[in-house]
C-alpha atoms as a PDB file:
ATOM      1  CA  UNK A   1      97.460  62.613 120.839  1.00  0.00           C
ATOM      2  CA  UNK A   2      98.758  62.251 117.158  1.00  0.00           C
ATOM      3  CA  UNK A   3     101.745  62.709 115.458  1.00  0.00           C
ATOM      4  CA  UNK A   4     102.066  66.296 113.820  1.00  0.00           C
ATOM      5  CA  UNK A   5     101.234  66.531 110.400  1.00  0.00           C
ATOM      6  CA  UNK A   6     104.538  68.316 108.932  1.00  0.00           C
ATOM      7  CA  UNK A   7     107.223  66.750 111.962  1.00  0.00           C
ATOM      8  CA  UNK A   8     109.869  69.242 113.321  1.00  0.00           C
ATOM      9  CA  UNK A   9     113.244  68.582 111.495  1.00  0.00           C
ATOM     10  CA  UNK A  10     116.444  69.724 112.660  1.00  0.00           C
ATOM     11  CA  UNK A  11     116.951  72.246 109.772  1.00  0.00           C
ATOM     12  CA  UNK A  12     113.566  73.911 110.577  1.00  0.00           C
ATOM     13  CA  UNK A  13     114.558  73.720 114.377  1.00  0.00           C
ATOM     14  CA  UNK A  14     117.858  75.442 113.784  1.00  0.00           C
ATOM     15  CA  UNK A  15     115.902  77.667 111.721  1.00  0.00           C
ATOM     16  CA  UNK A  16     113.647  78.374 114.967  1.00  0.00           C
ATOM     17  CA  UNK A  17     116.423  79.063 117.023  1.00  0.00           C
ATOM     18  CA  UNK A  18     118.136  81.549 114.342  1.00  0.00           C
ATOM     19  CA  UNK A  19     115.263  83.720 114.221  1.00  0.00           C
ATOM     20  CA  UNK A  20     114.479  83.561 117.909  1.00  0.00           C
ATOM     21  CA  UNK A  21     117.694  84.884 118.448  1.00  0.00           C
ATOM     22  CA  UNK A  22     117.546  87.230 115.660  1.00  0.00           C
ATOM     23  CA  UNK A  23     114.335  88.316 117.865  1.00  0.00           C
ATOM     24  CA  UNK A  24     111.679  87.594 115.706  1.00  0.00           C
ATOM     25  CA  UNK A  25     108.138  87.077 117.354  1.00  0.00           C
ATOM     26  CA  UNK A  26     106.154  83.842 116.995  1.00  0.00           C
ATOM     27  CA  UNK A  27     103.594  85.183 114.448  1.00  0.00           C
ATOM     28  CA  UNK A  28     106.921  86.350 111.891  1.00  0.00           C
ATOM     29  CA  UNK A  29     108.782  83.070 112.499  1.00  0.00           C
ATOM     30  CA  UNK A  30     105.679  80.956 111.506  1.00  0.00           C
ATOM     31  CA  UNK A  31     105.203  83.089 108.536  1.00  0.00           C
ATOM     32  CA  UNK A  32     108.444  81.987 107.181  1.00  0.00           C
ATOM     33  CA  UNK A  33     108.545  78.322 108.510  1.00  0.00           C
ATOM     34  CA  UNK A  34     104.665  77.844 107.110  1.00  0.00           C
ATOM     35  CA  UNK A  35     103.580  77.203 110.656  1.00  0.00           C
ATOM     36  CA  UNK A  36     101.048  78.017 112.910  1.00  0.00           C
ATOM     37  CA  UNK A  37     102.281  80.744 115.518  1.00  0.00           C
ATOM     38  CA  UNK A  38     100.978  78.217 118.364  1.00  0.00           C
ATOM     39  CA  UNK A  39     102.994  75.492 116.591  1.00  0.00           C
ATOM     40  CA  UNK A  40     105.950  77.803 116.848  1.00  0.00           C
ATOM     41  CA  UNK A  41     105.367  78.426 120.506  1.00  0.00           C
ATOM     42  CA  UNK A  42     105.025  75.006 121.485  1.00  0.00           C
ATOM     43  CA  UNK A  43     107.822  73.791 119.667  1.00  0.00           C
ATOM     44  CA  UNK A  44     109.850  76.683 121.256  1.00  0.00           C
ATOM     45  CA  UNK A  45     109.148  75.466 124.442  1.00  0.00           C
ATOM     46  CA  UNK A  46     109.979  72.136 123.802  1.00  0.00           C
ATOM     47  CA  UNK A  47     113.417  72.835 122.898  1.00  0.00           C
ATOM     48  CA  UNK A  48     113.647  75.611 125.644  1.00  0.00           C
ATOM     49  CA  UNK A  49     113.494  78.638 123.254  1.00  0.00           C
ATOM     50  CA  UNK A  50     113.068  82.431 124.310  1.00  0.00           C
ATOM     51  CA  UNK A  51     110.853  83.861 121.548  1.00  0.00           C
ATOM     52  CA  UNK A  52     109.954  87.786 121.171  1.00  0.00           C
ATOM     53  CA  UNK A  53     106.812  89.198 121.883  1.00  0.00           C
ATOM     54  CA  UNK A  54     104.192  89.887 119.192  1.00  0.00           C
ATOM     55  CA  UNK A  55     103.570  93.248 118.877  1.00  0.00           C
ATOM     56  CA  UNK A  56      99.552  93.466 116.985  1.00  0.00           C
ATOM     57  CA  UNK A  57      99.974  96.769 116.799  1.00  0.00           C
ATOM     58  CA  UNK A  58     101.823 100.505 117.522  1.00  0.00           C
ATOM     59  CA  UNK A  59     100.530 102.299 120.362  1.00  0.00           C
ATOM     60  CA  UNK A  60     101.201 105.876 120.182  1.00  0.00           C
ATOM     61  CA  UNK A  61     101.625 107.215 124.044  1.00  0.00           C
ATOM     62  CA  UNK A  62      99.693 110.640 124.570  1.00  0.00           C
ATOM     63  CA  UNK A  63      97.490 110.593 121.959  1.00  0.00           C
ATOM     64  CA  UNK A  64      94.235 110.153 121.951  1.00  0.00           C
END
């Protein structure tokens, strides 16, 4: 296995952890970071991150 490309640095992982806790999903937080939204979950992980759920779209209960 490689070395990433663009390595994690302790800005962008405090940047991570801000929006995690401001509970922003995966997909939004590698948006802003220029990241993949697997390379947001993985580096999540690594430093033991709870991230929000993506949401790919509203669902509108009892209508069909």
């Amino acid at each position: 296995m490689s070395a990433p490309e663009f390595p994690w640095t302790p800005e962008k992982d405090g940047l991570l952890r801000s929006l995690a806790a401001a509970g922003e999903s995966a997909a939004a937080i590698a948006t802003l970071l220029k990241r993949t939204p697997d390379a947001v979950r993985s580096r999540a992980k690594v430093l033991k991150i709870k991230l929000a759920r993506s949401q790919p779209g509203r669902k509108v209960k009892g209508k069909s």
